[in-house]
C-alpha atoms as a PDB file:
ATOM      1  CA  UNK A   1      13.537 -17.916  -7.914  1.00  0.00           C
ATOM      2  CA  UNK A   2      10.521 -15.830  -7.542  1.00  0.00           C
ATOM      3  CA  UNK A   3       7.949 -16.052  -5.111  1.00  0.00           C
ATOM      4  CA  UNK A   4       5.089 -13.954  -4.190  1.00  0.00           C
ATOM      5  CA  UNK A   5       1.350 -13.507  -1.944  1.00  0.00           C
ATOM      6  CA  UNK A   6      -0.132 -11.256  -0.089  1.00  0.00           C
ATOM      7  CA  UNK A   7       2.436  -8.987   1.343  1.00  0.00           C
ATOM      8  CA  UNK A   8       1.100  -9.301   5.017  1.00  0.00           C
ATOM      9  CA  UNK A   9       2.426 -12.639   4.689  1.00  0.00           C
ATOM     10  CA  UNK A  10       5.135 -13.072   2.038  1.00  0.00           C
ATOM     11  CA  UNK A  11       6.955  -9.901   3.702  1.00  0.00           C
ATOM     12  CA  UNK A  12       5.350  -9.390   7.021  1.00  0.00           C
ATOM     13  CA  UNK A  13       4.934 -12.951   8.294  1.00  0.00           C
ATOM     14  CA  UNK A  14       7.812 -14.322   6.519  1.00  0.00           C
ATOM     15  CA  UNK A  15      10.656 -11.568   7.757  1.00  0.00           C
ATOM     16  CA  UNK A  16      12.795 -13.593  10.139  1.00  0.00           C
ATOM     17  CA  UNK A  17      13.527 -16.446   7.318  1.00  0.00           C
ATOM     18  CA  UNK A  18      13.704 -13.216   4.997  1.00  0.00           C
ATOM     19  CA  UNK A  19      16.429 -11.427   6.423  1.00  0.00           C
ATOM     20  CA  UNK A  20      18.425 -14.324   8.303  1.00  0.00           C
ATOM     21  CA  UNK A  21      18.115 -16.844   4.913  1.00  0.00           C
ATOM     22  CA  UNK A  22      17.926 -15.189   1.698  1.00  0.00           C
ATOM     23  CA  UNK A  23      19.109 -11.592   2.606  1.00  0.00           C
ATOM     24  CA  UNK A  24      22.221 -12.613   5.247  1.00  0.00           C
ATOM     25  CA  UNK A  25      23.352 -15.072   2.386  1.00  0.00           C
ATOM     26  CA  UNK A  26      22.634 -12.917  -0.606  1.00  0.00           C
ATOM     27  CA  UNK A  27      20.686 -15.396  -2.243  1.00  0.00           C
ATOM     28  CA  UNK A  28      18.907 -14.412  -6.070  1.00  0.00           C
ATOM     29  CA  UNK A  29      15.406 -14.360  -4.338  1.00  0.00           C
ATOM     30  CA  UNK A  30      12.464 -12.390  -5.943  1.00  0.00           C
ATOM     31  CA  UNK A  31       9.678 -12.047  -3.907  1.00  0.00           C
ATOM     32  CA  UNK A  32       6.002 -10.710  -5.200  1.00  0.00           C
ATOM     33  CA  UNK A  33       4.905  -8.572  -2.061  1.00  0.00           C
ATOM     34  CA  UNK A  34       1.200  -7.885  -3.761  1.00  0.00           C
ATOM     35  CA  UNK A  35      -2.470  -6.792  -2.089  1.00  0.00           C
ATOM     36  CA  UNK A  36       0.093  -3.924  -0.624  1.00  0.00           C
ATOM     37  CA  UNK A  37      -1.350  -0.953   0.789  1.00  0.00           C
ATOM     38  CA  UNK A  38      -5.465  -0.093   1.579  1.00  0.00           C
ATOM     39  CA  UNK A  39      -5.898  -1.534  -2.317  1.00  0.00           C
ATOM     40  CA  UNK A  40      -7.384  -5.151  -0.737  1.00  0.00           C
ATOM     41  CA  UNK A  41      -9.847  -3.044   0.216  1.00  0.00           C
ATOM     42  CA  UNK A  42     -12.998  -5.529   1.744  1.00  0.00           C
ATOM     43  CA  UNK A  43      -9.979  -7.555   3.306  1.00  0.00           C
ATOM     44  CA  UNK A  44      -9.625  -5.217   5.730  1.00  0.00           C
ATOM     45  CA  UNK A  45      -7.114  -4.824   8.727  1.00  0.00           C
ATOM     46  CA  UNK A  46      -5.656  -8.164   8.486  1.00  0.00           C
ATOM     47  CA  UNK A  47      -4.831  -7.895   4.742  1.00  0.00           C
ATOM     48  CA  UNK A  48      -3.486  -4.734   4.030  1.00  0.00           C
ATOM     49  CA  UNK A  49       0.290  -4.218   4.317  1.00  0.00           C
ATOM     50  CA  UNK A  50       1.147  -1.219   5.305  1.00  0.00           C
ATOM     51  CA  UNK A  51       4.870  -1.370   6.417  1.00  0.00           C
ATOM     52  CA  UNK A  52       6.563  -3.262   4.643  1.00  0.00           C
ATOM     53  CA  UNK A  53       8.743  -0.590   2.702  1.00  0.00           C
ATOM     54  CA  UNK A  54      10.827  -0.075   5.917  1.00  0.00           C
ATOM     55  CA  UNK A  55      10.223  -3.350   6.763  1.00  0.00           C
ATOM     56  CA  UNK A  56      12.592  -4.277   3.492  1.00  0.00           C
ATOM     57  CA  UNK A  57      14.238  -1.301   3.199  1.00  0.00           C
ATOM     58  CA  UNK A  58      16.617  -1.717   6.443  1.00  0.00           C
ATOM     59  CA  UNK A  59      17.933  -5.465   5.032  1.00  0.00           C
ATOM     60  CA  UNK A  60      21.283  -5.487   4.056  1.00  0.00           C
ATOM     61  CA  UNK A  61      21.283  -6.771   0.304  1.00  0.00           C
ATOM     62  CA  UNK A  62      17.906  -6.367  -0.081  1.00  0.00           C
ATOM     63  CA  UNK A  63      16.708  -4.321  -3.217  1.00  0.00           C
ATOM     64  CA  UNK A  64      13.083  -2.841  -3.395  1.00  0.00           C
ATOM     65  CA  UNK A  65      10.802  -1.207  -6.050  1.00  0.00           C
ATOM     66  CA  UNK A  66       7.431   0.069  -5.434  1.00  0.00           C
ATOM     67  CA  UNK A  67       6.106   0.490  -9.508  1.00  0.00           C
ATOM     68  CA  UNK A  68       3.172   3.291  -9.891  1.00  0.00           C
ATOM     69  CA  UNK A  69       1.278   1.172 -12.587  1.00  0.00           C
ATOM     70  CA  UNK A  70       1.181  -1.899 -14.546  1.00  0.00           C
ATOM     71  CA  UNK A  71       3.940  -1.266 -17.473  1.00  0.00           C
ATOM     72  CA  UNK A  72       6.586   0.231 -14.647  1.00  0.00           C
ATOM     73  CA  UNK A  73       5.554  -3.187 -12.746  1.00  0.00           C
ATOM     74  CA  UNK A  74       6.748  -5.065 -15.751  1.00  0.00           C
ATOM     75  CA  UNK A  75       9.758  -3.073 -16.457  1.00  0.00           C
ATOM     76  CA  UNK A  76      11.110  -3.370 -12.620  1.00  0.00           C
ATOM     77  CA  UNK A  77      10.211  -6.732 -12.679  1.00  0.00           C
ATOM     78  CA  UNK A  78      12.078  -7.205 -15.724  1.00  0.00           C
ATOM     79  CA  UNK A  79      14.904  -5.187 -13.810  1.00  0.00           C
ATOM     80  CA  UNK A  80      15.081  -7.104 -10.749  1.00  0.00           C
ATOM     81  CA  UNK A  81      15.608 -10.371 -12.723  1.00  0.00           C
ATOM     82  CA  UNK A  82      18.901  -9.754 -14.018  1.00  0.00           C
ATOM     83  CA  UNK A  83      20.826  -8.205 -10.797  1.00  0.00           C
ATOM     84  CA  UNK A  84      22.225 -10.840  -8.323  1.00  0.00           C
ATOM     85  CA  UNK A  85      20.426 -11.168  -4.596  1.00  0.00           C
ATOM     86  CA  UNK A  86      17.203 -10.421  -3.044  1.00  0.00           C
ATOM     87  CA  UNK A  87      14.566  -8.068  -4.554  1.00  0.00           C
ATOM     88  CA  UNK A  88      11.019  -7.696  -3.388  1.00  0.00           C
ATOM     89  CA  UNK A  89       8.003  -5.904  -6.040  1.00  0.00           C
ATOM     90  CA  UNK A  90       5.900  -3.930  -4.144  1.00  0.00           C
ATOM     91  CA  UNK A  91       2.145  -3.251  -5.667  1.00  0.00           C
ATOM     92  CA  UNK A  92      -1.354  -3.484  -5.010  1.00  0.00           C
ATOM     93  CA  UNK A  93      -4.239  -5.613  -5.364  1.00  0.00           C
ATOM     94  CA  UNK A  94      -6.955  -2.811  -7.147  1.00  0.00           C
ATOM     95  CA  UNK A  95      -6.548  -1.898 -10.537  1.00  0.00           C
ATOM     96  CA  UNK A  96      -4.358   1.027 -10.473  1.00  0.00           C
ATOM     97  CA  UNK A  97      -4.549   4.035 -13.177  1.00  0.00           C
ATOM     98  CA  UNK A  98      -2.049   3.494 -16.071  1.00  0.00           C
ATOM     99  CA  UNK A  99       0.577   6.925 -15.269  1.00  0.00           C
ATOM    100  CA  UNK A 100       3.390   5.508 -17.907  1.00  0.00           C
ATOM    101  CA  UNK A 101       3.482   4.796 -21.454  1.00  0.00           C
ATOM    102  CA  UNK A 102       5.930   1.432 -23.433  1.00  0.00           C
ATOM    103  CA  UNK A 103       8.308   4.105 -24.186  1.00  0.00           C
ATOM    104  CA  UNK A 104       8.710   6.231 -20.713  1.00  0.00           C
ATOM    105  CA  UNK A 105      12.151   5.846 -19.388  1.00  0.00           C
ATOM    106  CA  UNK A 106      12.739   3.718 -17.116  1.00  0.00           C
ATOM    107  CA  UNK A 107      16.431   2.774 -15.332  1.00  0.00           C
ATOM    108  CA  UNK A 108      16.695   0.730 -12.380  1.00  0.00           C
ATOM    109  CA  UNK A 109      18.035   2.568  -9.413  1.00  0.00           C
ATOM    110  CA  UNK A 110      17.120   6.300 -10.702  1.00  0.00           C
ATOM    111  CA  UNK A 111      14.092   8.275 -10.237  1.00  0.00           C
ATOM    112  CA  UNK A 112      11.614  10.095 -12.661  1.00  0.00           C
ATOM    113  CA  UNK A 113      10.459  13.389 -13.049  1.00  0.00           C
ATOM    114  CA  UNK A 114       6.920  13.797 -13.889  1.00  0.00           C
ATOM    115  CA  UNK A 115       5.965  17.805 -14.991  1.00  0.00           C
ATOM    116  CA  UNK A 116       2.284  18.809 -15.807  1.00  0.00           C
ATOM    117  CA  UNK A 117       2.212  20.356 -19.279  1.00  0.00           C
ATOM    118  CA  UNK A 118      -1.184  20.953 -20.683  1.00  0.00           C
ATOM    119  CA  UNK A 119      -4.438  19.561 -20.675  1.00  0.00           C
ATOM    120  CA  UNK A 120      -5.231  16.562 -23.037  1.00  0.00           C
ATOM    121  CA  UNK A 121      -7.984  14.209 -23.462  1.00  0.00           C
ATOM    122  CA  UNK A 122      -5.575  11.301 -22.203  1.00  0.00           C
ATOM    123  CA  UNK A 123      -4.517  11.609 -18.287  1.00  0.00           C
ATOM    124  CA  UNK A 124      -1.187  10.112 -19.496  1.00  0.00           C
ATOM    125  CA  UNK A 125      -0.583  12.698 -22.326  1.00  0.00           C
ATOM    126  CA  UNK A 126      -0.545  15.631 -19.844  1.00  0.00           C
ATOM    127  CA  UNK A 127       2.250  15.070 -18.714  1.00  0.00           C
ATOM    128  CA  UNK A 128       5.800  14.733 -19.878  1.00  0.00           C
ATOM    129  CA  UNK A 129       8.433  12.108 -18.292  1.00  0.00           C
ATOM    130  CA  UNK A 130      12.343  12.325 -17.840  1.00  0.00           C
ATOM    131  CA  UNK A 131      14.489  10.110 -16.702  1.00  0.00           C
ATOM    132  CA  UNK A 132      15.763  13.108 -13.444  1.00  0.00           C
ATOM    133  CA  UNK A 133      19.352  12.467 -14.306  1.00  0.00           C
ATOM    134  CA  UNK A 134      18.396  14.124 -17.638  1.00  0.00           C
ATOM    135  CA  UNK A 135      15.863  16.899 -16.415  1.00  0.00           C
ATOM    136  CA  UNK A 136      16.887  20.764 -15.808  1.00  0.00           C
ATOM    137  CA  UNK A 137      15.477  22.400 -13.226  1.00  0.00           C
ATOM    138  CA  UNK A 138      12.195  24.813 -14.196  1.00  0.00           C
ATOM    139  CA  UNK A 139      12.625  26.411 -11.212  1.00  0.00           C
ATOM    140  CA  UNK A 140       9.420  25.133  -9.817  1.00  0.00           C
ATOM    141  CA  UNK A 141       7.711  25.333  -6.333  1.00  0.00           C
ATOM    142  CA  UNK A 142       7.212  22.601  -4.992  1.00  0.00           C
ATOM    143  CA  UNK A 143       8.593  18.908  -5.105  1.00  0.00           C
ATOM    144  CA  UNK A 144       6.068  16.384  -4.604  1.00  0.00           C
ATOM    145  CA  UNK A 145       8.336  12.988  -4.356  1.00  0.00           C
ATOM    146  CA  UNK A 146       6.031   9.487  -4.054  1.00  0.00           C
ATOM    147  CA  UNK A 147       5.944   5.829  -4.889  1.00  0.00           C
ATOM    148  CA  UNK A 148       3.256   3.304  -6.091  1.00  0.00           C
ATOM    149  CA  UNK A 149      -0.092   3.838  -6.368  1.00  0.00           C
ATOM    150  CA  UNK A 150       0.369   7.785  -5.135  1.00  0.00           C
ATOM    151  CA  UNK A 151       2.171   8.483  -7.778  1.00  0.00           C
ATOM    152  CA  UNK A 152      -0.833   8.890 -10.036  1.00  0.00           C
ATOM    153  CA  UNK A 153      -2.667  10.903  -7.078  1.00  0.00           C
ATOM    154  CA  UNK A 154       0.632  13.030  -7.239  1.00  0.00           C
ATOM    155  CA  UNK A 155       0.149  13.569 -10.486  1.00  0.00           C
ATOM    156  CA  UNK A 156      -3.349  15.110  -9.858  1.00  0.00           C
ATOM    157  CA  UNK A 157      -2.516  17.178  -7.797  1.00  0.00           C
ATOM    158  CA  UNK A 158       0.130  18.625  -9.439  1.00  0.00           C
ATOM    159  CA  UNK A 159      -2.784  19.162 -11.993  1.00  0.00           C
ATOM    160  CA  UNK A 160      -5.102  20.963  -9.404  1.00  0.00           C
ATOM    161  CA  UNK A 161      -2.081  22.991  -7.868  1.00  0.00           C
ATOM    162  CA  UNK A 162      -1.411  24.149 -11.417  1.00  0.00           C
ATOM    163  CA  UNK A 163      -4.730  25.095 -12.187  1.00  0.00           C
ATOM    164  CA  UNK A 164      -5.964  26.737  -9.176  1.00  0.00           C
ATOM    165  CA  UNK A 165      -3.042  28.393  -7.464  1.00  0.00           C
ATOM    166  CA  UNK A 166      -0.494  28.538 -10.243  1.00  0.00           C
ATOM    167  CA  UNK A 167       1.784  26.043  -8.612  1.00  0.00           C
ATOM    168  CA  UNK A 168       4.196  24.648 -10.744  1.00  0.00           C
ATOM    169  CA  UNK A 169       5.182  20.702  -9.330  1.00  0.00           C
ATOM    170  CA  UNK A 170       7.854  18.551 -10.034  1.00  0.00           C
ATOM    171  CA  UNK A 171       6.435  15.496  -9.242  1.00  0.00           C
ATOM    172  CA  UNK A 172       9.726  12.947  -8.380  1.00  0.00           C
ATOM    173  CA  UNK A 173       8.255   9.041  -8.923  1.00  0.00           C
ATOM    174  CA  UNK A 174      10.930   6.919  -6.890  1.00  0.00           C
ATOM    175  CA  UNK A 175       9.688   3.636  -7.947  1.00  0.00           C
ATOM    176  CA  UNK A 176      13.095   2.513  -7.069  1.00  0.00           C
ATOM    177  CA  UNK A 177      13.223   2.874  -3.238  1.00  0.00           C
ATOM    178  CA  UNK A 178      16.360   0.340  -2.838  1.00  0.00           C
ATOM    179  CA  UNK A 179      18.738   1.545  -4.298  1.00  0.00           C
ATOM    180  CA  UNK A 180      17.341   5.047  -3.801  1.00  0.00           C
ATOM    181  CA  UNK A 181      18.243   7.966  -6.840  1.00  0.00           C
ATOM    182  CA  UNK A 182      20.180  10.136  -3.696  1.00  0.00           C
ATOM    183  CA  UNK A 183      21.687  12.555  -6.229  1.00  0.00           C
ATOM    184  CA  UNK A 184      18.365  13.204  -7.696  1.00  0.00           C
ATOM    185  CA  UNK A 185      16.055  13.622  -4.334  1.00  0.00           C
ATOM    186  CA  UNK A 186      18.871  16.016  -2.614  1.00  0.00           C
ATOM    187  CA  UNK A 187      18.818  18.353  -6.153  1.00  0.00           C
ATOM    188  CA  UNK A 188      15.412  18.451  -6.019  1.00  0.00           C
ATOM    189  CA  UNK A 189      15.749  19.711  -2.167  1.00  0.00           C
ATOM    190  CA  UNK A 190      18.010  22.321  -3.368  1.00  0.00           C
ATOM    191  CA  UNK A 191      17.063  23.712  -5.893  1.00  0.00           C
ATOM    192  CA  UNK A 192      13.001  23.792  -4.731  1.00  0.00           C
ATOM    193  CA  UNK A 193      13.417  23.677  -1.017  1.00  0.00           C
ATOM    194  CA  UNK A 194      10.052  22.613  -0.446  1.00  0.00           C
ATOM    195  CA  UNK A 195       9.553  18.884  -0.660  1.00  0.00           C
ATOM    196  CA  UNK A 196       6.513  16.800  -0.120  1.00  0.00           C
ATOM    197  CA  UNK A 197       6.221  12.874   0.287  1.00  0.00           C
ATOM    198  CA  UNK A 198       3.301  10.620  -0.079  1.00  0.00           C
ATOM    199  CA  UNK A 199       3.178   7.294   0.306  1.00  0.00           C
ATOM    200  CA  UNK A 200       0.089   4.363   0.704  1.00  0.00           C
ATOM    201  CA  UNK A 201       2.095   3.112   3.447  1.00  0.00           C
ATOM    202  CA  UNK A 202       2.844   3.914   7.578  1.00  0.00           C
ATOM    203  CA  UNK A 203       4.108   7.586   7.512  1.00  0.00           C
ATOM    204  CA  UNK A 204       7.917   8.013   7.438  1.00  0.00           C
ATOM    205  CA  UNK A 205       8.104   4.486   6.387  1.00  0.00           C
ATOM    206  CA  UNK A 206       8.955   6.458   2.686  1.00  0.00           C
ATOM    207  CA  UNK A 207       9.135   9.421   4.173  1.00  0.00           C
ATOM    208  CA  UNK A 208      11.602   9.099   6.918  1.00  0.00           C
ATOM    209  CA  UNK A 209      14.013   7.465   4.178  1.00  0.00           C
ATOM    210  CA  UNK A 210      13.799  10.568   2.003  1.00  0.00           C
ATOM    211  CA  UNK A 211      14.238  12.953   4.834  1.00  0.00           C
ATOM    212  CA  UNK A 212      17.279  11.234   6.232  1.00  0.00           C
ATOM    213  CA  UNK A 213      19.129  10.811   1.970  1.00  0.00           C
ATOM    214  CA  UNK A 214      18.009  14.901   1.907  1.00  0.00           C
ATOM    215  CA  UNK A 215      19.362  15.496   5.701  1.00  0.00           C
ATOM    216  CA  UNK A 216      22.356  13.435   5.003  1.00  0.00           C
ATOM    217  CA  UNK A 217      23.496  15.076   1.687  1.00  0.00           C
ATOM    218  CA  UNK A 218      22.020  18.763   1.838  1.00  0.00           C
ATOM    219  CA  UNK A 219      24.692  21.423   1.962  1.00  0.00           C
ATOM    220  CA  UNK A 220      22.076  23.993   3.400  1.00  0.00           C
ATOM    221  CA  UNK A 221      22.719  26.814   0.626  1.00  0.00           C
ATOM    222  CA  UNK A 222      18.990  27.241   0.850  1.00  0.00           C
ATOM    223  CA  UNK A 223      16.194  26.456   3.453  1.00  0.00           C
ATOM    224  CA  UNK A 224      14.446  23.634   3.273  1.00  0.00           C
ATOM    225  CA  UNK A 225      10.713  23.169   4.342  1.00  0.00           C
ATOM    226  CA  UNK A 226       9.457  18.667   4.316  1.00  0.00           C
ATOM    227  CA  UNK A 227       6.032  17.737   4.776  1.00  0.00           C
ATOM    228  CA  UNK A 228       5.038  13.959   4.654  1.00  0.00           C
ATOM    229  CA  UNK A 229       1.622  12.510   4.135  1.00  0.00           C
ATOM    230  CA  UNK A 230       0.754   8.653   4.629  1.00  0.00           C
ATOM    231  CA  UNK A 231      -1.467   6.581   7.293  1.00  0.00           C
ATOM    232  CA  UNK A 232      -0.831   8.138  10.243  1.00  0.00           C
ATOM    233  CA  UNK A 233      -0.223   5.394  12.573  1.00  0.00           C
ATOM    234  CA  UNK A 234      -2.866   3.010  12.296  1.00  0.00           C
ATOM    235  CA  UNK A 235      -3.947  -0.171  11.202  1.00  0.00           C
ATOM    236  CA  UNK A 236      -6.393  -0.148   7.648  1.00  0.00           C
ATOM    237  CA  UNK A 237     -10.108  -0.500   7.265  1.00  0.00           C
ATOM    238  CA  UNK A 238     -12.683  -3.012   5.819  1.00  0.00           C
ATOM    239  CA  UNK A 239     -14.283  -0.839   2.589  1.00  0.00           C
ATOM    240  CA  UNK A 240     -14.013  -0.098  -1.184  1.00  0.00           C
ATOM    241  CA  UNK A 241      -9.837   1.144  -2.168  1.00  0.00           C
ATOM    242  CA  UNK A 242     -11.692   4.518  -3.354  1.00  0.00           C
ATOM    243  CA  UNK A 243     -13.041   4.921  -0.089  1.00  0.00           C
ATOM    244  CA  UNK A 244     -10.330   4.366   2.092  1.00  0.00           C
ATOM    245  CA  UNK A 245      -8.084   6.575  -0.071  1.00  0.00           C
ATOM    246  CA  UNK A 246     -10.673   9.073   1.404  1.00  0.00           C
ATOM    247  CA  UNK A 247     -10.496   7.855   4.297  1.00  0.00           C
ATOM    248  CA  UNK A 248      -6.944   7.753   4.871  1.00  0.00           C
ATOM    249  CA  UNK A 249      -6.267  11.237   3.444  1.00  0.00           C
ATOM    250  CA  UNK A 250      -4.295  10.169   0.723  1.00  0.00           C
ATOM    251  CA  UNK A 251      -6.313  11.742  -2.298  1.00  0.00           C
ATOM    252  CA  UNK A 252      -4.905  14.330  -4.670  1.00  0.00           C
ATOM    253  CA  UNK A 253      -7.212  16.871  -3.579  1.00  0.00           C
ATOM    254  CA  UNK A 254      -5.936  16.224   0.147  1.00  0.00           C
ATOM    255  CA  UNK A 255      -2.345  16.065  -1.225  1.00  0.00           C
ATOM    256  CA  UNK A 256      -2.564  19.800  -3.025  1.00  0.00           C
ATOM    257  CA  UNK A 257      -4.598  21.471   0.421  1.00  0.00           C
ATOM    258  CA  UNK A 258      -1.526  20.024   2.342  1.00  0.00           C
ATOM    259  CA  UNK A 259       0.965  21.046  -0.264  1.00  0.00           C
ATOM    260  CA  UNK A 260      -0.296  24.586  -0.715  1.00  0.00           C
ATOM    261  CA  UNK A 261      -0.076  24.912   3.178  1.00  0.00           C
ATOM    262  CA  UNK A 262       3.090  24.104   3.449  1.00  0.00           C
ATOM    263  CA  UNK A 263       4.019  26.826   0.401  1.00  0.00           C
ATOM    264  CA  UNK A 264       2.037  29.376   2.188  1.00  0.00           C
ATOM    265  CA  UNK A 265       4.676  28.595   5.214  1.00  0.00           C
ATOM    266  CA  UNK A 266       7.535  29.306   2.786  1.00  0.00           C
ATOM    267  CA  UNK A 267       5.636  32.419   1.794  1.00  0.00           C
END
């Protein structure tokens, strides 16, 4: 069965009969958490879901994805139809910048790594996807690891860190956040030792899951320096998505100053 609104209320309002009816008896639920993040944009305060990835995330049998674009939306949705038990599809309300192609890998349950390449005339064709079970370290500098929406900001600023500082990214889209790709966000921790989350959510609501997988499963070979960026513990806005993307600090060009500070502290 699927079901889905405005995830303020499908998610957020709806929680107690979520986790004590469909998640404590396992039952094949699918549930359409849309209008997530600042994307409702005019809606304002009341509208915008903003916490609903830990929200989910913390239910036992509950399985999450948080797609960065329209054809990943359909391919996880796709995904969580065939596995048994809860599954919730987080994504926004504003039209969000197509990031994938029909062809780019996709696997339920495992992460992708997204490297900068060269300049084309398509956003999309800059940049070459692998599935990040299949992808050898380049022995980048930084590891810029997001879901949704900010994974197409990610991807811009892996363009401006490349082009102004000579910052090579390896940009990790988790679209899966339940079951998370462990294996592929502690490798990336290792072998870069400088990671970076973004999320159109709370702070730490992403971020704080990352940190404890990395924390968790990091043998410490290597120091590690973790930044996160997200809305820093407040409720939205009433304005246009573009705006409060300003607003809220989550733009590539805020995501590269903060990422380039935080090499500088490695430095």
């Amino acid at each position: 069965m699927f079901i889905g609104s405005y995830g303020v209320f499908v998610t957020g309002r709806n929680w107690g009969q979520i986790r004590t009816t469909v998640c404590y008896n396992n039952f094949n639920v699918k549930i359409a958490n849309a209008h997530a993040g600042l994307s409702v944009g005019p809606d304002g305060a009341t509208h915008q879901a903003l916490e609903e990835i830990s929200n989910m995330y913390y239910l036992p049998n509950m399985h999450l994805i948080v797609p960065s674009d329209s054809l990943e939306t359909e391919k996880g949705t796709l995904a969580v139809a065939k596995i048994q038990g809860p599954a919730v599809i987080r994504y926004a309300r504003e039209a969000t910048p197509i990031v994938t192609k029909t062809d780019t890998p996709y696997a339920f349950g495992k992460a992708n790594v997204i490297r900068f390449r060269e300049e084309k005339e398509a956003f999309v064709d800059a940049f070459e996807t692998k599935l990040a079970s299949d992808y050898q370290s380049e022995k980048e500098d930084l590891c810029i690891m997001a879901c949704g929406p900010m994974v197409a900001e990610a991807m811009r600023a892996a363009y401006i860190l490349k082009k102004e500082y000579g910052l090579e990214v390896r940009i990790l889209n988790i679209h899966t956040v339940k079951p998370l790709d462990r294996e592929s966000i502690i490798k990336a921790a290792e072998e870069i030792g400088l990671v970076m989350t973004v999320e159109e959510h709370q702070k730490g609501g992403f971020g704080n899951i990352i940190a404890g997988v990395i924390a968790a499963g990091k043998k410490y070979n290597t120091p590690l320096l973790m930044d996160m960026i997200g809305v820093e513990d407040r409720f939205g806005e009433s304005g246009e998505p573009w705006e409060l993307t300003k607003v809220f600090g989550l733009t590539a060009e805020y995501i590269a100053k903060r990422s380039r500070e935080l090499y500088k502290k490695k430095k």
